[in-house]
C-alpha atoms as a PDB file:
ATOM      1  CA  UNK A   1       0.000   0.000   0.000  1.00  0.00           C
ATOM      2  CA  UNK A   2       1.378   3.127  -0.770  1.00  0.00           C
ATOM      3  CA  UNK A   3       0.816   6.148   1.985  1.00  0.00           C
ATOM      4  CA  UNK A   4       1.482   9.635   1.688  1.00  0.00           C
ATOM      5  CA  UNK A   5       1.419  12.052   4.572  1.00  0.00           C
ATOM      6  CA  UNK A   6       0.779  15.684   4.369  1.00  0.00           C
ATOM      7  CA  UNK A   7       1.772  17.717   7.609  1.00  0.00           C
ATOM      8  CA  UNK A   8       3.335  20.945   7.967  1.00  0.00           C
ATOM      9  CA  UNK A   9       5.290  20.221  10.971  1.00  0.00           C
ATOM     10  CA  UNK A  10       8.400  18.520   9.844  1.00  0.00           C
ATOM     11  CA  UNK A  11       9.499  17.174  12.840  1.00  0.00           C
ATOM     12  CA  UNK A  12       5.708  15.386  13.255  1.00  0.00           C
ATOM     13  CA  UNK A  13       5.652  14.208   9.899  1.00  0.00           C
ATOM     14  CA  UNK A  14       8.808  12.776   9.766  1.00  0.00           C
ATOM     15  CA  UNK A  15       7.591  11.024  13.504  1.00  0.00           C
ATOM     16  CA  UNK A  16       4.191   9.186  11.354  1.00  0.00           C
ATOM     17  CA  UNK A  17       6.824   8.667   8.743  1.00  0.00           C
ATOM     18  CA  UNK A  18       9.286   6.844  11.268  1.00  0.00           C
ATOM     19  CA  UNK A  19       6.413   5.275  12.531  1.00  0.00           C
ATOM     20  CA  UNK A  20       4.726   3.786   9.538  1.00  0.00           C
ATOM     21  CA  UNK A  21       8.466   2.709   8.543  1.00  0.00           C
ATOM     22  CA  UNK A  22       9.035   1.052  11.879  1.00  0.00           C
ATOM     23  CA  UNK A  23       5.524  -1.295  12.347  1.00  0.00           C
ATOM     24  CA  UNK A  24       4.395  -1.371   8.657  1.00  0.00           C
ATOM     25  CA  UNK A  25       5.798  -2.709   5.884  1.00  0.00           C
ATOM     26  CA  UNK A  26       4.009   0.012   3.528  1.00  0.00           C
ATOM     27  CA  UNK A  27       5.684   2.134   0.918  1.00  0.00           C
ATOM     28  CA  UNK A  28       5.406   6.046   2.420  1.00  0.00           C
ATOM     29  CA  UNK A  29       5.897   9.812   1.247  1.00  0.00           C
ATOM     30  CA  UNK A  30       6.067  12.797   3.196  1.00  0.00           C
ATOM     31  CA  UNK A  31       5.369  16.525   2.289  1.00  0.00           C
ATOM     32  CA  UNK A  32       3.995  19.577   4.107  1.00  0.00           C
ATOM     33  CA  UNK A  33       1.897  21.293   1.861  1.00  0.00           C
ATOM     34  CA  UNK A  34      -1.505  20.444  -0.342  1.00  0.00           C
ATOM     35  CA  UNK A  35       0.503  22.130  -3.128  1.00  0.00           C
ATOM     36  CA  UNK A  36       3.271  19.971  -2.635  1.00  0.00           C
ATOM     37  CA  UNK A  37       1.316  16.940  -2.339  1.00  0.00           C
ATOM     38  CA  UNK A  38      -0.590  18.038  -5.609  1.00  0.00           C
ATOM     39  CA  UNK A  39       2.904  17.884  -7.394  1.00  0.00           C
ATOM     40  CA  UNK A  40       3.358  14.313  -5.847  1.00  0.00           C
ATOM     41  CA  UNK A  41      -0.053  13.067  -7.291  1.00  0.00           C
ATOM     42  CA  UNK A  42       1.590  14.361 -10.755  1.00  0.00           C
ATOM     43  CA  UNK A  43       3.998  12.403 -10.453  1.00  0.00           C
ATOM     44  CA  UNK A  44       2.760   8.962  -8.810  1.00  0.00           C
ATOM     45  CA  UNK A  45       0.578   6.660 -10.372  1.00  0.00           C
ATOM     46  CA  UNK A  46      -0.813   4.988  -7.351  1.00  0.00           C
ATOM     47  CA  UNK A  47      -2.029   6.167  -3.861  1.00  0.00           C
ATOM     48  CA  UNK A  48      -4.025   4.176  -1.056  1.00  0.00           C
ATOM     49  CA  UNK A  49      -4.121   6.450   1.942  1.00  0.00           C
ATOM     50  CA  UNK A  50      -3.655   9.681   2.731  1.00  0.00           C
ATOM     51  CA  UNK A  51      -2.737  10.667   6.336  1.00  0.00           C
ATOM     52  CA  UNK A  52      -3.646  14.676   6.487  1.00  0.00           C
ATOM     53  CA  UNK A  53      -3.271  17.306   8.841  1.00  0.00           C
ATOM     54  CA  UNK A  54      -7.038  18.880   9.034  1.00  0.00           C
ATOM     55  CA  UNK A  55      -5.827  22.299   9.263  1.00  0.00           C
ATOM     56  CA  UNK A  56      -2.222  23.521   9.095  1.00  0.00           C
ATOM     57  CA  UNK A  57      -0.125  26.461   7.036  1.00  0.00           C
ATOM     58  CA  UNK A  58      -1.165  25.555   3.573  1.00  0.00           C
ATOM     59  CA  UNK A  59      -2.624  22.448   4.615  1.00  0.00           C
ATOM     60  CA  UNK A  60      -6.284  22.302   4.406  1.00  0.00           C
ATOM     61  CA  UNK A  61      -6.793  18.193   4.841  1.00  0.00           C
ATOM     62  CA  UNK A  62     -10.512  18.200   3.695  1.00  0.00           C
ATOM     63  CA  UNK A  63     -10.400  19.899   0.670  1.00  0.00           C
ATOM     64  CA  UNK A  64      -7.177  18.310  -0.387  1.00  0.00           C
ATOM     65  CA  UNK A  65      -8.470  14.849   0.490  1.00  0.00           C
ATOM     66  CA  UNK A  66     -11.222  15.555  -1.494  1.00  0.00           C
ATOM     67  CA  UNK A  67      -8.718  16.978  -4.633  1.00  0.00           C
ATOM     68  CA  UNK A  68      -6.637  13.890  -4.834  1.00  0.00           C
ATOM     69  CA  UNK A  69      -9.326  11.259  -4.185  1.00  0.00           C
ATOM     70  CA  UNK A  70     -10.654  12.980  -7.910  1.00  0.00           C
ATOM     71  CA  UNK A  71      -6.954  11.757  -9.039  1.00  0.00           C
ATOM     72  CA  UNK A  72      -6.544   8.149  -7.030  1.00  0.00           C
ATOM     73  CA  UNK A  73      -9.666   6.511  -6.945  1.00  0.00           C
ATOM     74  CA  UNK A  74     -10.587   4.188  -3.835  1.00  0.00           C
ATOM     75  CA  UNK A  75      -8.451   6.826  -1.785  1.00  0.00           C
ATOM     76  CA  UNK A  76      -8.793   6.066   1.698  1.00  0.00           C
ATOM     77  CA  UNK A  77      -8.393   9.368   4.008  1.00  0.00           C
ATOM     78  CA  UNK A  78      -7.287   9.485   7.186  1.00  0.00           C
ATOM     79  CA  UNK A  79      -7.638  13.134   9.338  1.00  0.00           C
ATOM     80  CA  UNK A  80      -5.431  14.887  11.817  1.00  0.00           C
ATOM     81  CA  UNK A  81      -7.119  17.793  13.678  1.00  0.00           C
ATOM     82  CA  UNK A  82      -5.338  19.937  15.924  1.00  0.00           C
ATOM     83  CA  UNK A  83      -7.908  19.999  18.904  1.00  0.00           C
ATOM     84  CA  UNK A  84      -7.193  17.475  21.951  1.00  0.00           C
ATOM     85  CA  UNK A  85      -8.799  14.095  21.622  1.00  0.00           C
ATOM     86  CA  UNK A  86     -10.247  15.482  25.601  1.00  0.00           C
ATOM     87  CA  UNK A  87     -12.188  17.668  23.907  1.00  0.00           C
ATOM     88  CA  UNK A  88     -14.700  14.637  22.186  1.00  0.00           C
ATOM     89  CA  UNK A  89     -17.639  14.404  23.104  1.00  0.00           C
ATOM     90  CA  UNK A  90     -18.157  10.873  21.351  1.00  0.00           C
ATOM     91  CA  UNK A  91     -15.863   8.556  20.935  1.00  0.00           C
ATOM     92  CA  UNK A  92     -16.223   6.227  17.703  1.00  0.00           C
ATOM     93  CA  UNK A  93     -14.635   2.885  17.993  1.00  0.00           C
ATOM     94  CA  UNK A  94     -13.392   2.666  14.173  1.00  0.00           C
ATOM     95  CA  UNK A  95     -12.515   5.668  13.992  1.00  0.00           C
ATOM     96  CA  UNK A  96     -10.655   8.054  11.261  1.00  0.00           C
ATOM     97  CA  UNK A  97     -10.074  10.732  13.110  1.00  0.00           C
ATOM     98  CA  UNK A  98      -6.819  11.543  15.112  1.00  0.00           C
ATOM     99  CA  UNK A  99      -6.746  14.505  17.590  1.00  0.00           C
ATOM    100  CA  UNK A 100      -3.575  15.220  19.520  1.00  0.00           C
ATOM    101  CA  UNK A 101      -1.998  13.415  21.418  1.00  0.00           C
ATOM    102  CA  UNK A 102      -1.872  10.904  18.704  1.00  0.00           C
ATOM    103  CA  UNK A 103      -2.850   7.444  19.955  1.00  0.00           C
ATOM    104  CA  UNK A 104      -0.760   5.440  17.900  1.00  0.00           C
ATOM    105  CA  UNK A 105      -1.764   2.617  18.370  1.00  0.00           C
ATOM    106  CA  UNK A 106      -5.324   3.174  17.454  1.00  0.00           C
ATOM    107  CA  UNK A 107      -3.560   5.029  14.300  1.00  0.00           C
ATOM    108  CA  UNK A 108      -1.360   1.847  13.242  1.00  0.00           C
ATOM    109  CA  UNK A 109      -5.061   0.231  13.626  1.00  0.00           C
ATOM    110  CA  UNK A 110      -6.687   2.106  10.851  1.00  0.00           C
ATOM    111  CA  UNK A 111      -4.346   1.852   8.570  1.00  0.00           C
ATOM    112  CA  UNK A 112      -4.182  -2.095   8.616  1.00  0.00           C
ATOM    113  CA  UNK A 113      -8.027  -1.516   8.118  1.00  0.00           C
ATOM    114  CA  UNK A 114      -7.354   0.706   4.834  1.00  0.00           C
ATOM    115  CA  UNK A 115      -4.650  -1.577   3.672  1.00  0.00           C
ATOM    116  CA  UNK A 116      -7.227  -4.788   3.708  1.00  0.00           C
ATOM    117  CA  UNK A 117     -10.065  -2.498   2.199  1.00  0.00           C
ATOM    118  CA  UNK A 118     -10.903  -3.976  -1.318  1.00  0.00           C
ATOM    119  CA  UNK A 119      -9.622  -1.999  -4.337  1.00  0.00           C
ATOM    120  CA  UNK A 120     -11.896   0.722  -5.244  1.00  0.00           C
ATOM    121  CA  UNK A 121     -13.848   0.574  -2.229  1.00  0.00           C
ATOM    122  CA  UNK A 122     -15.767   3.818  -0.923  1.00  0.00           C
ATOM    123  CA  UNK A 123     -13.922   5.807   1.475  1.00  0.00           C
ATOM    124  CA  UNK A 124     -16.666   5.176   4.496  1.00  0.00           C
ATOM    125  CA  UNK A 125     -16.456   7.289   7.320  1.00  0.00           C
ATOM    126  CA  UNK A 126     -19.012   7.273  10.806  1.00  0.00           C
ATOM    127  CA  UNK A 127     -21.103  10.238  10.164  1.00  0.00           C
ATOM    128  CA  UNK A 128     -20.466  11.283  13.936  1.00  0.00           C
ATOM    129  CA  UNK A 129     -16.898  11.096  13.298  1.00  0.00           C
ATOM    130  CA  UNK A 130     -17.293  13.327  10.929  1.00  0.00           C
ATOM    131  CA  UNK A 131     -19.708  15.882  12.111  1.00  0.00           C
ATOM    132  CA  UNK A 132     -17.797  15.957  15.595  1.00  0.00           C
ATOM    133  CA  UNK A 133     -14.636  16.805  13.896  1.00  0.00           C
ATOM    134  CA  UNK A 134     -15.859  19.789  11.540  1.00  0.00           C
ATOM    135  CA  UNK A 135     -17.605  21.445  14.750  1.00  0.00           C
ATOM    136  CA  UNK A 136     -14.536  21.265  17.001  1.00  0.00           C
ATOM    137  CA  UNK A 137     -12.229  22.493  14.417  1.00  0.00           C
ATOM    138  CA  UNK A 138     -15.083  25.456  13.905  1.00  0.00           C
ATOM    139  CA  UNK A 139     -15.805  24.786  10.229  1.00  0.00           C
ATOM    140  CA  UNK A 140     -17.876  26.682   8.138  1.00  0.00           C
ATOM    141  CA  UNK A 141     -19.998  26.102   5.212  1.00  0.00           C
ATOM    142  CA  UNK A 142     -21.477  22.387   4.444  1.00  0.00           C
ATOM    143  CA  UNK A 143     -20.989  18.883   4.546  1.00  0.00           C
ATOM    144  CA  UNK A 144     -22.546  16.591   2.480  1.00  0.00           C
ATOM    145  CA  UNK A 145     -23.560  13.481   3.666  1.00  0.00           C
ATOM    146  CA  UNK A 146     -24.450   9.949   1.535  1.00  0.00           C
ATOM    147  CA  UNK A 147     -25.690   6.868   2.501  1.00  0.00           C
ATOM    148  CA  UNK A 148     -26.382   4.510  -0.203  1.00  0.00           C
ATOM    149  CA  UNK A 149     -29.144   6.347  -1.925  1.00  0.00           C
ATOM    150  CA  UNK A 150     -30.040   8.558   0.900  1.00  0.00           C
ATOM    151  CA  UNK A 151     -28.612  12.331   0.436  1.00  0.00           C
ATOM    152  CA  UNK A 152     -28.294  14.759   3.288  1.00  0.00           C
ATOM    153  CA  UNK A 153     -27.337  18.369   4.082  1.00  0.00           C
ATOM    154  CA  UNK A 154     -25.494  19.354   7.189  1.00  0.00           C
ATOM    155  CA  UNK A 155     -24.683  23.373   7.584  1.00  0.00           C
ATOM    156  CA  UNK A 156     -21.846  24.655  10.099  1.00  0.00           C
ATOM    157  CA  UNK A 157     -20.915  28.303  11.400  1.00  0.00           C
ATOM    158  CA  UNK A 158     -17.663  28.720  13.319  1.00  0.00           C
ATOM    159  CA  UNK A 159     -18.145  24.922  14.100  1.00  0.00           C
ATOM    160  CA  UNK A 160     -21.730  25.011  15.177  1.00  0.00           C
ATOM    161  CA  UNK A 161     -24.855  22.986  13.466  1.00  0.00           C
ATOM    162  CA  UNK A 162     -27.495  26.249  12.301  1.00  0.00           C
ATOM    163  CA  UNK A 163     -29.277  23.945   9.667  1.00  0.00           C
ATOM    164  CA  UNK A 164     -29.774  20.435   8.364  1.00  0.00           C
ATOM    165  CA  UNK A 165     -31.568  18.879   5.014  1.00  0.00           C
ATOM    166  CA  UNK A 166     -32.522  15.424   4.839  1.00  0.00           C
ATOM    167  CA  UNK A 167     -34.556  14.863   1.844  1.00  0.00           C
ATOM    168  CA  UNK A 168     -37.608  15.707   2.913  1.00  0.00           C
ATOM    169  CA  UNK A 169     -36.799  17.193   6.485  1.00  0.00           C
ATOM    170  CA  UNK A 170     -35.331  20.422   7.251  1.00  0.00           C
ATOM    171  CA  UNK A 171     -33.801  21.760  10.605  1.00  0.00           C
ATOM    172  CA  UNK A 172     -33.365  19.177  13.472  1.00  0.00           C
ATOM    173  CA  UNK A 173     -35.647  16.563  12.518  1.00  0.00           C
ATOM    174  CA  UNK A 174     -33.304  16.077   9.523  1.00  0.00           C
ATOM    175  CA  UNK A 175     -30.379  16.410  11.633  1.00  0.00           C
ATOM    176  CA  UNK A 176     -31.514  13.442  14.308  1.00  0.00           C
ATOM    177  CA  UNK A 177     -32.013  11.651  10.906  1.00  0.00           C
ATOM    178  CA  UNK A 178     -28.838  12.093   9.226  1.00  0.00           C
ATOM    179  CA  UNK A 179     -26.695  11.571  12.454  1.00  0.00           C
ATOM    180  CA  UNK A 180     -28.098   8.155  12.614  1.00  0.00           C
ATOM    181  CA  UNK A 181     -26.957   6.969   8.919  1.00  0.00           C
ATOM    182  CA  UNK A 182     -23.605   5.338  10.704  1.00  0.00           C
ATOM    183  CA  UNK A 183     -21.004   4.806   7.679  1.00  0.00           C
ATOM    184  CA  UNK A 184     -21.307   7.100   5.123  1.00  0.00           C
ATOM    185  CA  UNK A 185     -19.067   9.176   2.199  1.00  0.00           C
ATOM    186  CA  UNK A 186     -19.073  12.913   2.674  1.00  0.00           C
ATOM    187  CA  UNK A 187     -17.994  16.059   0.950  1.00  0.00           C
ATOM    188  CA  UNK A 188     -17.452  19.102   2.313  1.00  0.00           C
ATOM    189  CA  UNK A 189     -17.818  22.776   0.860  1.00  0.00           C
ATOM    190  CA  UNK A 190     -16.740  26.222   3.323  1.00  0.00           C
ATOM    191  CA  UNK A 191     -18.312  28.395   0.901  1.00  0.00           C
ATOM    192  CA  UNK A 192     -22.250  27.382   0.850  1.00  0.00           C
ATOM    193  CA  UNK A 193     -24.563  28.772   4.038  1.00  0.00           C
ATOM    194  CA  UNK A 194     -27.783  28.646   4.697  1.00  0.00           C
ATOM    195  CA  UNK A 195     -30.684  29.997   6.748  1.00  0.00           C
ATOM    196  CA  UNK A 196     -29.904  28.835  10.566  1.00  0.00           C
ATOM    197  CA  UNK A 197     -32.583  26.768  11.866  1.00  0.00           C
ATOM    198  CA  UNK A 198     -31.102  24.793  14.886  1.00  0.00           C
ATOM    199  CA  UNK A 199     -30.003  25.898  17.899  1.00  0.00           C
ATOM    200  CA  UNK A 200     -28.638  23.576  19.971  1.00  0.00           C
ATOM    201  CA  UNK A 201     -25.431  22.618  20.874  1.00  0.00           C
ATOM    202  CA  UNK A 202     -23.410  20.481  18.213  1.00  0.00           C
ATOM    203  CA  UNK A 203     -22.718  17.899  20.424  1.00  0.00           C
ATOM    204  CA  UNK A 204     -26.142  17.745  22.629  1.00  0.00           C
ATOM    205  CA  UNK A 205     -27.837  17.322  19.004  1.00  0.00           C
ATOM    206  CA  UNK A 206     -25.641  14.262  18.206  1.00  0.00           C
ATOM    207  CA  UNK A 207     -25.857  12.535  21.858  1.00  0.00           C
ATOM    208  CA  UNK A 208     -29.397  13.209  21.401  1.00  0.00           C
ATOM    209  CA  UNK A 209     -29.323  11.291  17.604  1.00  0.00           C
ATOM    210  CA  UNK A 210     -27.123   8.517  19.191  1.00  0.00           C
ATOM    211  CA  UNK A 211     -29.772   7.850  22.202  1.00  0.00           C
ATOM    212  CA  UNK A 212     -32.820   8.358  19.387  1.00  0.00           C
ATOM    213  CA  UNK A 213     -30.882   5.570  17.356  1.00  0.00           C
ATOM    214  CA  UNK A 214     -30.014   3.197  19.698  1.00  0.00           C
ATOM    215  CA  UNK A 215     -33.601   3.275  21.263  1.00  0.00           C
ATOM    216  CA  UNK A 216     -34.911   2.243  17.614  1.00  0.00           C
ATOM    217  CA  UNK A 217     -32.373  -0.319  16.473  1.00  0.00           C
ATOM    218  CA  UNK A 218     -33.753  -3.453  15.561  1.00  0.00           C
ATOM    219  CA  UNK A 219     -32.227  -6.838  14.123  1.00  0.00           C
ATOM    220  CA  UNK A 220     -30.027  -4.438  11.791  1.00  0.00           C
ATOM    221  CA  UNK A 221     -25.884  -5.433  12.031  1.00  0.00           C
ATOM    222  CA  UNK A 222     -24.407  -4.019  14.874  1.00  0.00           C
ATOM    223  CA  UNK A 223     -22.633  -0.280  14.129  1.00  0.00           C
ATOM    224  CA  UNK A 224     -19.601   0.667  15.172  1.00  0.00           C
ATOM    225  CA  UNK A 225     -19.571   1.706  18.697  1.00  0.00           C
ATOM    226  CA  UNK A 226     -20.523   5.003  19.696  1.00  0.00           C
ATOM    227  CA  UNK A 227     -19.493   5.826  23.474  1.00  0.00           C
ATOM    228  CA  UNK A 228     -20.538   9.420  25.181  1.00  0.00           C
ATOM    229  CA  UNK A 229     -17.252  10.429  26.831  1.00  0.00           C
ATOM    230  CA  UNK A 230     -17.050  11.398  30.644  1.00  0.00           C
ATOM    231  CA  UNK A 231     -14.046  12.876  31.264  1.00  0.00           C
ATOM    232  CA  UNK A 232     -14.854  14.184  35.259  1.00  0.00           C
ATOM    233  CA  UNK A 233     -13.286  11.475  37.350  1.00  0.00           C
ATOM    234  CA  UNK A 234     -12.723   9.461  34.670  1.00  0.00           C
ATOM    235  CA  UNK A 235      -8.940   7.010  34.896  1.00  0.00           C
ATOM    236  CA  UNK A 236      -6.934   8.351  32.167  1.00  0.00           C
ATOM    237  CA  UNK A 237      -7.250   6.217  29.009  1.00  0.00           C
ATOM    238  CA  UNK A 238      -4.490   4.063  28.036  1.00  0.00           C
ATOM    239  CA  UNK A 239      -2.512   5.253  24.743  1.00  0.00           C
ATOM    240  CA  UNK A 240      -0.247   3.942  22.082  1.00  0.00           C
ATOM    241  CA  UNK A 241       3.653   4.732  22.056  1.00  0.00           C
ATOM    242  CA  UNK A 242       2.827   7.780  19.948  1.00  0.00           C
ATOM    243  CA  UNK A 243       0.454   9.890  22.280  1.00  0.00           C
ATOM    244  CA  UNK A 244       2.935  11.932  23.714  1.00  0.00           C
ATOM    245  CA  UNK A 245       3.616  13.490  20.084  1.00  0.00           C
ATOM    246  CA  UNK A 246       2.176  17.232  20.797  1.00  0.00           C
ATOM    247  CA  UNK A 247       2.940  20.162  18.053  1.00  0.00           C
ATOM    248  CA  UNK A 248       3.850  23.389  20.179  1.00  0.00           C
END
C-alpha cells in the first residue's frame, strides 16, 4: 500500500513517517503542503491512503483529500485535527479521526483496516466522526452526507450545526435523521450557508441522535460503537507509544 502524509510540521511528519516505517511494511511519502502533495499526485501513479493534517499552514486536509481522491480513486483518508482528543464528546470505535496526542496505536489500527479495504472501495467514514470533527475544528460552510441512496445536508458556522436537510426534512428533525446513517461518504464545501434553523449545541444534538438511534435499532448489524465520553473522574485512558507526540 502506498501512503502519503501531508503535515506541515516537519518534525511530526517525519515522527508518522518513522512510525509507519518502523511497524508497517508500507511504501510512504512525506510533504507539508496540499501544493506539494498536488505535485506528488503528478507524479505517482498509485495512492491508497492519505494521512492529512485537518488544518495547518497551507494544509487544508478536507479539501485536499477531497482533490486527490478525484486523481486516485478508492483513496482512503485518514484526518489529523489539531484539537485534543479530551475535547470529544463521542468517541467512535473505528474511527478516522486523530486529535492530539496521537494514539498510535489506534492510528497503526486504521491503517491495517485501509490496507485490507478492497480496491476501489468507498472511502466510508461514521457520520459522527465526521460531524464531531468539523464542529470542534469550527468549520464553516457544508458537509454533504451519503448513505447509499439517501442524500443529506449538514450546515456549520464557526463549528456550530445552524441547519440540516434530509430529503424531505429540514432543521433538526433532519439532523436526528442524518446523524443516525452510521457509515457514510461525505464532501465538504466552506463556501455554501444557509438559513440557521437549529439551535442547539453540536454535540447535545448528536448525543441526542445517538440515544434516538439506539432506542430504535432493531435486528439491523451491529454499528460501530458510539461511546458518550465522561471525562470528570474518569482514569486516564491508556494510549499507544505515539500519544505523547504534541505540536507546540
Amino acid at each position: 500500500m502506498q501512503l502519503l502524509i501531508v503535515h506541515d510540521d516537519a518534525e511530526v511528519g517525519e515522527q508518522l513517517a518513522g512510525m509507519v516505517a518502523d511497524y508497517t511494511e508500507h511504501a510512504c511519502d512525506l510533504v507539508e503542503s496540499d501544493a506539494a502533495a498536488q505535485q506528488w499526485a503528478q507524479k505517482h501513479a498509485r495512492c491508497d491512503l492519505l494521512l492529512a493534517q485537518l488544518d495547518g499552514n497551507g494544509v487544508d486536509g478536507l479539501t485536499l483529500g477531497g482533490a486527490l481522491s478525484e486523481i486516485f480513486p478508492g483513496l482512503q483518508v485518514l484526518f489529523l485535527p489539531a484539537y485534543l482528543a479530551a475535547e470529544q464528546r463521542l468517541e467512535i470505535s473505528r474511527t478516522k479521526v486523530f486529535p492530539e496526542p496521537i494514539d498510535g496505536e489506534r492510528l497503526l489500527e486504521a491503517i491495517e483496516t485501509a490496507a485490507g479495504a478492497e480496491r476501489g472501495a468507498p472511502d466510508l467514514f461514521h457520520v459522527l466522526d465526521v460531524l464531531q470533527m468539523c464542529c470542534l475544528s469550527k468549520r464553516s460552510g457544508a458537509v454533504q452526507i451519503v448513505k447509499e441512496s439517501q442524500v443529506g445536508i449538514v450546515y456549520l458556522r464557526d463549528g456550530k450545526i445552524v441547519h440540516a436537510e434530509g430529503a424531505v426534512t429540514r432543521g433538526t428533525e433532519a439532523l436526528l435523521e442524518v446523524a443516525g446513517w452510521g457509515d457514510i461518504e461525505f464532501a465538504y464545501d466552506a463556501s455554501v450557508r444557509a438559513a440557521e434553523t437549529i439551535s442547539t449545541p453540536w454535540d447535545e444534538a448528536l448525543v441526542q441522535a445517538v440515544v434516538q438511534h439506539q432506542k430504535s435499532k432493531t435486528g439491523e448489524a451491529a454499528p460501530a460503537k458510539i461511546e458518550e465520553r465522561i471525562t470528570e473522574g474518569a482514569p486516564p485512558r491508556k494510549r499507544g507509544f505515539f500519544a505523547a507526540l504534541r505540536r507546540n
